[in-house]
N, C-alpha and C. Protein backbone atom coordinates (compact mmCIF):
# COMPACT_ATOMS: atom_id res chain seq x y z
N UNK A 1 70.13 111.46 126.71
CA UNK A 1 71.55 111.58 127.05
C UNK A 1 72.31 110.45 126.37
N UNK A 2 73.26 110.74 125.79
CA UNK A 2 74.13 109.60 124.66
C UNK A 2 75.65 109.57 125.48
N UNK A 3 76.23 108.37 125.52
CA UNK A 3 77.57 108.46 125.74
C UNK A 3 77.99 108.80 124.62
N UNK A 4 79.45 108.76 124.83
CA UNK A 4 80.71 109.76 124.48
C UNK A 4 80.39 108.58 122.25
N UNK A 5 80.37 107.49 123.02
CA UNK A 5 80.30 106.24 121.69
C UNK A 5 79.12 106.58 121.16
N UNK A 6 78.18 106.73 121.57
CA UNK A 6 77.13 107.12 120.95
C UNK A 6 77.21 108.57 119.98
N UNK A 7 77.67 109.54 120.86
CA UNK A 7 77.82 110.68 120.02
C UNK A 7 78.61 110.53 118.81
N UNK A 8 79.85 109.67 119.01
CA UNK A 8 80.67 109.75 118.18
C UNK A 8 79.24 108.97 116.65
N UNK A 9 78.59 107.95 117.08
CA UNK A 9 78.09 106.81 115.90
C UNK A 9 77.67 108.34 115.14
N UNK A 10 76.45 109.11 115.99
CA UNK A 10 75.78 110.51 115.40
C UNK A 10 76.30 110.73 114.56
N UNK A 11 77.64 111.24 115.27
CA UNK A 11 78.81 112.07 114.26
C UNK A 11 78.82 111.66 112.83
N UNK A 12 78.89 110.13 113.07
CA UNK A 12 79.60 109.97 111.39
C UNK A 12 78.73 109.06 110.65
N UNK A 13 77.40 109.02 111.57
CA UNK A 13 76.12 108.66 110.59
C UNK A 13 75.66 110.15 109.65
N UNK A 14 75.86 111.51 110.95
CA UNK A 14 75.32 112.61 110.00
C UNK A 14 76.33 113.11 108.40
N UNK A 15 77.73 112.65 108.85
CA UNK A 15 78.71 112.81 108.07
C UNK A 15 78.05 112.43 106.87
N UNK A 16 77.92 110.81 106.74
CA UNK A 16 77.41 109.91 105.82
C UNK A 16 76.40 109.82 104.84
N UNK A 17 75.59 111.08 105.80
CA UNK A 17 73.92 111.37 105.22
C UNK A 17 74.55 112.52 103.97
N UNK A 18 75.61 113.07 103.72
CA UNK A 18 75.78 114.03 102.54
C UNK A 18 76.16 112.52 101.11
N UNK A 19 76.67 111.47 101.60
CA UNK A 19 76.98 110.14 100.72
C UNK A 19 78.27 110.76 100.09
N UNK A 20 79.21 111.09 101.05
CA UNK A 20 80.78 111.74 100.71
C UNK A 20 82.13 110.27 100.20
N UNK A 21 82.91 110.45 99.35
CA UNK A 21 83.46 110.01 99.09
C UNK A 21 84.64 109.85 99.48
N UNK A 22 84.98 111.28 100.47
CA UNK A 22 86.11 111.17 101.51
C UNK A 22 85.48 111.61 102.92
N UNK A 23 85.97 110.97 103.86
CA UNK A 23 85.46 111.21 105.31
C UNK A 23 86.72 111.68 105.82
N UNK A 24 86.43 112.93 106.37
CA UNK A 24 87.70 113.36 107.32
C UNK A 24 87.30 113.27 109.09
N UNK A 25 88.20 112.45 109.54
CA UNK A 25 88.11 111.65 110.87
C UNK A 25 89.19 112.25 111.33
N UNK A 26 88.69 113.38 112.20
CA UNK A 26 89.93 114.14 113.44
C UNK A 26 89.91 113.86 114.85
N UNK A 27 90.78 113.11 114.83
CA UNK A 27 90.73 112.62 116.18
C UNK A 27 89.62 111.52 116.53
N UNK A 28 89.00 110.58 116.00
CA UNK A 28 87.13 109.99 116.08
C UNK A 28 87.48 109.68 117.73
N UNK A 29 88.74 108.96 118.27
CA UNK A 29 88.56 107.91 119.37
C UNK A 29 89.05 108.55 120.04
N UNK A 30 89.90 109.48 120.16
CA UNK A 30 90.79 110.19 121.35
C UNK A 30 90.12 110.55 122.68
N UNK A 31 88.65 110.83 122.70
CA UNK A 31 87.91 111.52 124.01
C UNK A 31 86.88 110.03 124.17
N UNK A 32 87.26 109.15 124.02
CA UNK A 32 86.41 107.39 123.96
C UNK A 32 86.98 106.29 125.34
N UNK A 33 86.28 106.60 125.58
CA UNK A 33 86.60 105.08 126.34
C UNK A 33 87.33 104.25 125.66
N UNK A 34 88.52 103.23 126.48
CA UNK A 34 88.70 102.61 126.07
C UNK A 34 88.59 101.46 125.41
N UNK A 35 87.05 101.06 126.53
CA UNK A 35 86.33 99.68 125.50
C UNK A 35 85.41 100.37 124.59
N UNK A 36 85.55 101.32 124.46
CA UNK A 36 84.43 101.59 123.49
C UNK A 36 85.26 101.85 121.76
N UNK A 37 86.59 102.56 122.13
CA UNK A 37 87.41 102.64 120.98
C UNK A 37 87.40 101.79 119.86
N UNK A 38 87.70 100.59 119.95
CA UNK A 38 87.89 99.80 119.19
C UNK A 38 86.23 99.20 118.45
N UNK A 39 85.53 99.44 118.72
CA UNK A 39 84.25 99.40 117.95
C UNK A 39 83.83 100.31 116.79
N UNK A 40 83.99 101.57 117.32
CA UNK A 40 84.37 102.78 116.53
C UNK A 40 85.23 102.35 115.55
N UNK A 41 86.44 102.51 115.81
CA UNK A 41 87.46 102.24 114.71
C UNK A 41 86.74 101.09 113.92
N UNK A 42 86.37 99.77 114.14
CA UNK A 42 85.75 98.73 113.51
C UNK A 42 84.43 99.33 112.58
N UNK A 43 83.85 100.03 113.12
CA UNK A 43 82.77 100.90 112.30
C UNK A 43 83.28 101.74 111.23
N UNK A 44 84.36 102.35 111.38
CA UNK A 44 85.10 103.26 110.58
C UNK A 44 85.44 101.98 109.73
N UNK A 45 86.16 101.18 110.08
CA UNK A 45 87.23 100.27 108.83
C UNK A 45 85.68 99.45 107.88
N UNK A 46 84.60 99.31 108.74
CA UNK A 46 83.57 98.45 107.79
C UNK A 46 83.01 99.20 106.97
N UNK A 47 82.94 100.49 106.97
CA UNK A 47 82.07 101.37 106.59
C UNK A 47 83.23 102.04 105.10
N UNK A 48 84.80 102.24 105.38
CA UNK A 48 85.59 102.05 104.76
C UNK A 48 85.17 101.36 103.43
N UNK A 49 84.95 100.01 103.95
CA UNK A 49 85.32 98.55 102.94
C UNK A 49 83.67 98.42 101.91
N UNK A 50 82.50 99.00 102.98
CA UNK A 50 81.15 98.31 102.40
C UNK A 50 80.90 99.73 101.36
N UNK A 51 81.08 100.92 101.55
CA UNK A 51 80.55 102.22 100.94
C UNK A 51 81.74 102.94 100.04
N UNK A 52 82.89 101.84 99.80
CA UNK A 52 84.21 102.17 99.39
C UNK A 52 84.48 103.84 99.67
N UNK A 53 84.58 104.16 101.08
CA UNK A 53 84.98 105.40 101.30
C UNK A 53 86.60 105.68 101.80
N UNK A 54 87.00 106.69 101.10
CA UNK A 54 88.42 107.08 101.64
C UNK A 54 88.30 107.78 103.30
N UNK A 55 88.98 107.30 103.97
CA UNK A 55 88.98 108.14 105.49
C UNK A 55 90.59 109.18 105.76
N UNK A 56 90.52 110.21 106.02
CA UNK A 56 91.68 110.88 106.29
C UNK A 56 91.70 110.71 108.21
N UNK A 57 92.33 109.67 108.21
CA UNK A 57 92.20 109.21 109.46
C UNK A 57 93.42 110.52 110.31
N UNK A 58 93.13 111.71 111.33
CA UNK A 58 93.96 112.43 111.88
C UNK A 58 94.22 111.59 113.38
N UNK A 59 95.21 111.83 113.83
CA UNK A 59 95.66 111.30 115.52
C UNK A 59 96.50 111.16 115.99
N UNK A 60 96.97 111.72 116.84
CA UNK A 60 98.44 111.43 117.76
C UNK A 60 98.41 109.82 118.32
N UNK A 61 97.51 109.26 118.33
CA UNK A 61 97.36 107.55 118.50
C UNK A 61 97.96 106.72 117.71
N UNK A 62 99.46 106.66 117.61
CA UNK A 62 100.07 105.82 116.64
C UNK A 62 99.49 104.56 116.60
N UNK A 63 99.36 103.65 117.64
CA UNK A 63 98.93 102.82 117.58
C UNK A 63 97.31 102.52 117.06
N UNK A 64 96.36 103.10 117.15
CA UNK A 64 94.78 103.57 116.50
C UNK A 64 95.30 103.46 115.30
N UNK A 65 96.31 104.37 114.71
CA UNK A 65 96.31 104.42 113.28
C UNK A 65 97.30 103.08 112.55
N UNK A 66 97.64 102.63 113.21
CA UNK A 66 98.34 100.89 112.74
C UNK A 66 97.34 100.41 112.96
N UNK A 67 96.41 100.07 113.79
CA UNK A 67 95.25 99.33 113.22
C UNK A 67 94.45 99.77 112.20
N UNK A 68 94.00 100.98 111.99
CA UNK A 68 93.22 101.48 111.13
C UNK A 68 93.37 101.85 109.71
N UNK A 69 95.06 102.08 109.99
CA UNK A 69 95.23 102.68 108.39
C UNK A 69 96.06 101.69 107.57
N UNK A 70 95.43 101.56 105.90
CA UNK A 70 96.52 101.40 105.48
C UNK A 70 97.33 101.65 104.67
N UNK A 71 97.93 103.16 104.82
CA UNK A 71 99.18 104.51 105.15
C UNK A 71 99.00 104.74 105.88
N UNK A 72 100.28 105.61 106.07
CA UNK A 72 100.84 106.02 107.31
C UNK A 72 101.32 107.50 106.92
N UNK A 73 100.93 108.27 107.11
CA UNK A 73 102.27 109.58 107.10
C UNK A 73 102.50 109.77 108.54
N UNK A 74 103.23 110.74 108.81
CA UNK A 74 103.80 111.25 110.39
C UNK A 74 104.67 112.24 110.09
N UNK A 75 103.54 113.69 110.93
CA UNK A 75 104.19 115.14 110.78
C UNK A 75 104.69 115.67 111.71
N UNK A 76 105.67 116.58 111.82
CA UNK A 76 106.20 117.08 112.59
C UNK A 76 106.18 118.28 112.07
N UNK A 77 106.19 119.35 112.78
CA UNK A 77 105.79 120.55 112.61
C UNK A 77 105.45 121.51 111.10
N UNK A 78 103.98 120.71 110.93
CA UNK A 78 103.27 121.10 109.88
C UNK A 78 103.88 120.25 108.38
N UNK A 79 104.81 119.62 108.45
CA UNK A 79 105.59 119.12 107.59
C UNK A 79 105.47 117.41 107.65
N UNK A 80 105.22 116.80 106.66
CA UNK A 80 105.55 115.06 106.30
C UNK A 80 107.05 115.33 106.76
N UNK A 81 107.17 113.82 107.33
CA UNK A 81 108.88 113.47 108.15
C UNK A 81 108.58 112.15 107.63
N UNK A 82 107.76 111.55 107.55
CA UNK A 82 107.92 109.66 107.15
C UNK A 82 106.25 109.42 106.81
N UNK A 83 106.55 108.58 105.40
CA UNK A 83 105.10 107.99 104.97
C UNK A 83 105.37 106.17 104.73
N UNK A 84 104.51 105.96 104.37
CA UNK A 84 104.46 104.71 103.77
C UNK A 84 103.74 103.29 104.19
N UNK A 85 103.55 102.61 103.71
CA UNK A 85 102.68 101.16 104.72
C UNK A 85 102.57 101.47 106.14
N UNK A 86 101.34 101.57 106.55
CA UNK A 86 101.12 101.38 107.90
C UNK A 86 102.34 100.23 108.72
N UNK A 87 102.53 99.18 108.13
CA UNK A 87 103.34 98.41 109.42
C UNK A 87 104.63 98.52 109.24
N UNK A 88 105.13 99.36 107.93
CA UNK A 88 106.55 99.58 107.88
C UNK A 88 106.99 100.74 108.80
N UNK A 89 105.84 101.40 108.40
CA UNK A 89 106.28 102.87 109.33
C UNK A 89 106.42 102.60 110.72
N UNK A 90 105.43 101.35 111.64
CA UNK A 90 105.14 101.50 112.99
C UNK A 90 106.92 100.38 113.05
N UNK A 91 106.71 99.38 112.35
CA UNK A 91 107.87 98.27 112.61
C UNK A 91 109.11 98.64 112.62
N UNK A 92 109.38 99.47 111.59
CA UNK A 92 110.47 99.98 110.92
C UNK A 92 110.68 101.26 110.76
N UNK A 93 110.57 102.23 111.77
CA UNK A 93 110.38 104.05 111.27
C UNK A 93 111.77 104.48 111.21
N UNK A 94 112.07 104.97 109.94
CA UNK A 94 113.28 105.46 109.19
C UNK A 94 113.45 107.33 110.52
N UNK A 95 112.54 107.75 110.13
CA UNK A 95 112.64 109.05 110.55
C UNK A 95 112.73 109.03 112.29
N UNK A 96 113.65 109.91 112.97
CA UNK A 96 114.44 110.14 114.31
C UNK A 96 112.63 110.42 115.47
N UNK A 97 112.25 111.20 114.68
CA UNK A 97 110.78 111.86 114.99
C UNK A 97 109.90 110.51 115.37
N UNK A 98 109.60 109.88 114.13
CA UNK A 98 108.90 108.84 114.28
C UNK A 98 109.34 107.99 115.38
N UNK A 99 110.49 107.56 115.08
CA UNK A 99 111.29 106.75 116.71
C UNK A 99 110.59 107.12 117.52
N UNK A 100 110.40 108.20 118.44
CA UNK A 100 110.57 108.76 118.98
C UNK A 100 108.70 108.74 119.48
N UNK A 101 108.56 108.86 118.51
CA UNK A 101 106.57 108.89 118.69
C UNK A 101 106.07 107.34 118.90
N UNK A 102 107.04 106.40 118.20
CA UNK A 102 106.43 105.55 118.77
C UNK A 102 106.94 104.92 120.06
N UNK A 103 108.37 105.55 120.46
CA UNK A 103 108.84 104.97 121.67
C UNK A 103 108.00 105.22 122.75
N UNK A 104 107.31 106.57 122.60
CA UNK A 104 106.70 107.26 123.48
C UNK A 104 104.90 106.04 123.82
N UNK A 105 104.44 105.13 122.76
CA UNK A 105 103.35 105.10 122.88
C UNK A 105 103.61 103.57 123.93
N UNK A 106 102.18 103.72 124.51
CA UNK A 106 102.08 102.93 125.75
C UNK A 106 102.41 101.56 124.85
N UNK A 107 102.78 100.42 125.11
CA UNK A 107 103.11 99.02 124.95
C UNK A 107 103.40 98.09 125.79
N UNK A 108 102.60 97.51 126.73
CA UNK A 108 102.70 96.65 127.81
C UNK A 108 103.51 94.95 127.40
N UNK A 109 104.01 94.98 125.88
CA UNK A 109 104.60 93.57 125.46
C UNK A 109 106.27 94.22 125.48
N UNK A 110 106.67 95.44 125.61
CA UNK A 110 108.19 95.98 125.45
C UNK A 110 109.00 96.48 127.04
N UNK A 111 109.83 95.83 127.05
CA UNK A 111 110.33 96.60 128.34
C UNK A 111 111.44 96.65 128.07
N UNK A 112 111.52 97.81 128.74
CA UNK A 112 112.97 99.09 128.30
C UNK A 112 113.23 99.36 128.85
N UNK A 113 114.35 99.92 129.20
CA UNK A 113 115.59 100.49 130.99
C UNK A 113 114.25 101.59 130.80
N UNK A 114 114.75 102.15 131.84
CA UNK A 114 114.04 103.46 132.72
C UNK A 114 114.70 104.81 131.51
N UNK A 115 115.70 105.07 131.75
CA UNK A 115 116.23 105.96 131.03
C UNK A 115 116.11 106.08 129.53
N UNK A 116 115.91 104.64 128.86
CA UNK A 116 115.25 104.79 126.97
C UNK A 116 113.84 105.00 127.29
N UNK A 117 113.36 104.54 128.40
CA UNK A 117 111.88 105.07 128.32
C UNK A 117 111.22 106.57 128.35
N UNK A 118 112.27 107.61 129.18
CA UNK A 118 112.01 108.47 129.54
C UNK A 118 112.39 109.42 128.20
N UNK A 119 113.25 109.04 127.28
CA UNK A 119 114.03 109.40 126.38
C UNK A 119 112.89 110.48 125.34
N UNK A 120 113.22 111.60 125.17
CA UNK A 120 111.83 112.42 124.33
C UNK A 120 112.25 113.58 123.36
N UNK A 121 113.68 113.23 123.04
CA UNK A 121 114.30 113.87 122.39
C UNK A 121 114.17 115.49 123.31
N UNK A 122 115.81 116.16 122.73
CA UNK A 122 116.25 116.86 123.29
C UNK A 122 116.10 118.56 122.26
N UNK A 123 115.81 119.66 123.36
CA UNK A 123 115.70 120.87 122.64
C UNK A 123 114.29 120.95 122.77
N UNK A 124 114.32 122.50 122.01
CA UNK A 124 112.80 122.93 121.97
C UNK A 124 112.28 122.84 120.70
N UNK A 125 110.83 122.65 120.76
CA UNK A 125 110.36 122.46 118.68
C UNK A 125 110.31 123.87 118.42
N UNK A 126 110.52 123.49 117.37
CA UNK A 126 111.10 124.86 116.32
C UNK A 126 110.04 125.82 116.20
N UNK A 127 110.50 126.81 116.14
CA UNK A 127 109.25 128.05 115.55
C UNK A 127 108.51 128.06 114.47
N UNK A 128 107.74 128.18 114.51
CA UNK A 128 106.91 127.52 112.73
C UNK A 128 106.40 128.88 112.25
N UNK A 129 106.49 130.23 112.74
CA UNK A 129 106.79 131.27 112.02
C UNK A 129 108.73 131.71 111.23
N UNK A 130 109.31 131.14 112.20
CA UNK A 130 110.61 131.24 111.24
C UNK A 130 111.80 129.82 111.59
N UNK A 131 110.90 129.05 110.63
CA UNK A 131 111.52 127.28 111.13
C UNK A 131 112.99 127.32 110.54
N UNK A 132 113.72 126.28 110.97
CA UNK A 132 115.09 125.94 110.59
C UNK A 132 114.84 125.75 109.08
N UNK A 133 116.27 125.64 108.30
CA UNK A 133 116.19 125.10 107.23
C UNK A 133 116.32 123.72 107.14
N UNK A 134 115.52 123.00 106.02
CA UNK A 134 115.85 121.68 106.14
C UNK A 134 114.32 120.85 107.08
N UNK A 135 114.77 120.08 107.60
CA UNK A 135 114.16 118.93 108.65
C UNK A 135 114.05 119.95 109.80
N UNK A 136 112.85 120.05 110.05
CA UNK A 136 112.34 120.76 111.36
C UNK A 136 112.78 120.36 112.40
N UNK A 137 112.61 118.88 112.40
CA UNK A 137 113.36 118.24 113.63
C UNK A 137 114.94 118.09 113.79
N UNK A 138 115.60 118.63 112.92
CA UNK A 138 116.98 118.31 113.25
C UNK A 138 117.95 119.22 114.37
N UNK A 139 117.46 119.87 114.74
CA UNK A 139 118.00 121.02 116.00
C UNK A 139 117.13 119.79 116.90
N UNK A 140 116.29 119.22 117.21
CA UNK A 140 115.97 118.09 118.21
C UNK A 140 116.63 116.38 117.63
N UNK A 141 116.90 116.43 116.56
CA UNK A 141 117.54 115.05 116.53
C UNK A 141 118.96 114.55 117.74
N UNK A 142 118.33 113.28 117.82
CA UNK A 142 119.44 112.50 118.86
C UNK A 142 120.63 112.51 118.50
């Protein structure tokens, strides 16, 4: 019987055994313990640096992917909305969407009225069989 960390090491030791040049990582930490997360990711970034492998790091974990990556894209319905340096994107996010994803992520060093916290942009997401023209998100922009 293996924990959840253990399965994951399996995972991307068996990945490794083909000796791939890109690793696609969907989701690795999302179903992880929390102390166990950050080991993982540390395994991912060493394994990165020692076997010079590219990782297509996937995750709704903005914060996972500021530590881990360094790019950034951020999609909104099937579509790029904002790329660029991992800490520009998290420090500095140009795009309404992005705001918005990272306002949403937990941060115990930020405190914010009640009402910017709750804030999750307004409207419904768009149909992605017959999307708006333009920016997907702009029928939800603030």
């Amino acid at each position: 019987e293996l924990s959840g960390g253990q399965r994951q090491r399996v995972a991307i030791a068996r990945a490794l055994g083909a000796d791939p040049q890109v690793l696609l990582a969907d989701e690795p930490v999302s179903m992880l313990d929390v102390s166990i997360r950050l080991g993982v990711l540390n395994l991912l970034r060493d394994l990165k640096e020692r076997l010079h492998l590219a990782i297509l790091y996937i995750t709704h974990d903005i914060a996972s992917a500021r530590y881990f990556a360094d790019t950034t894209l951020v999609m909104y319905a099937g579509r790029i909305v904002e790329g660029g340096d991992s800490e520009t994107v998290t420090q500095r996010p140009a795009h309404p969407y992005t705001q918005l994803l990272i306002a949403s992520a937990p941060d115990p060093d930020r405190i914010v009225a009640q009402e910017e916290q709750e804030e999750t942009g307004t409207g419904e997401p768009p149909s992605l069989i017959a999307p708006p023209a333009g920016c997907r998100f702009h029928p939800r922009c603030p």
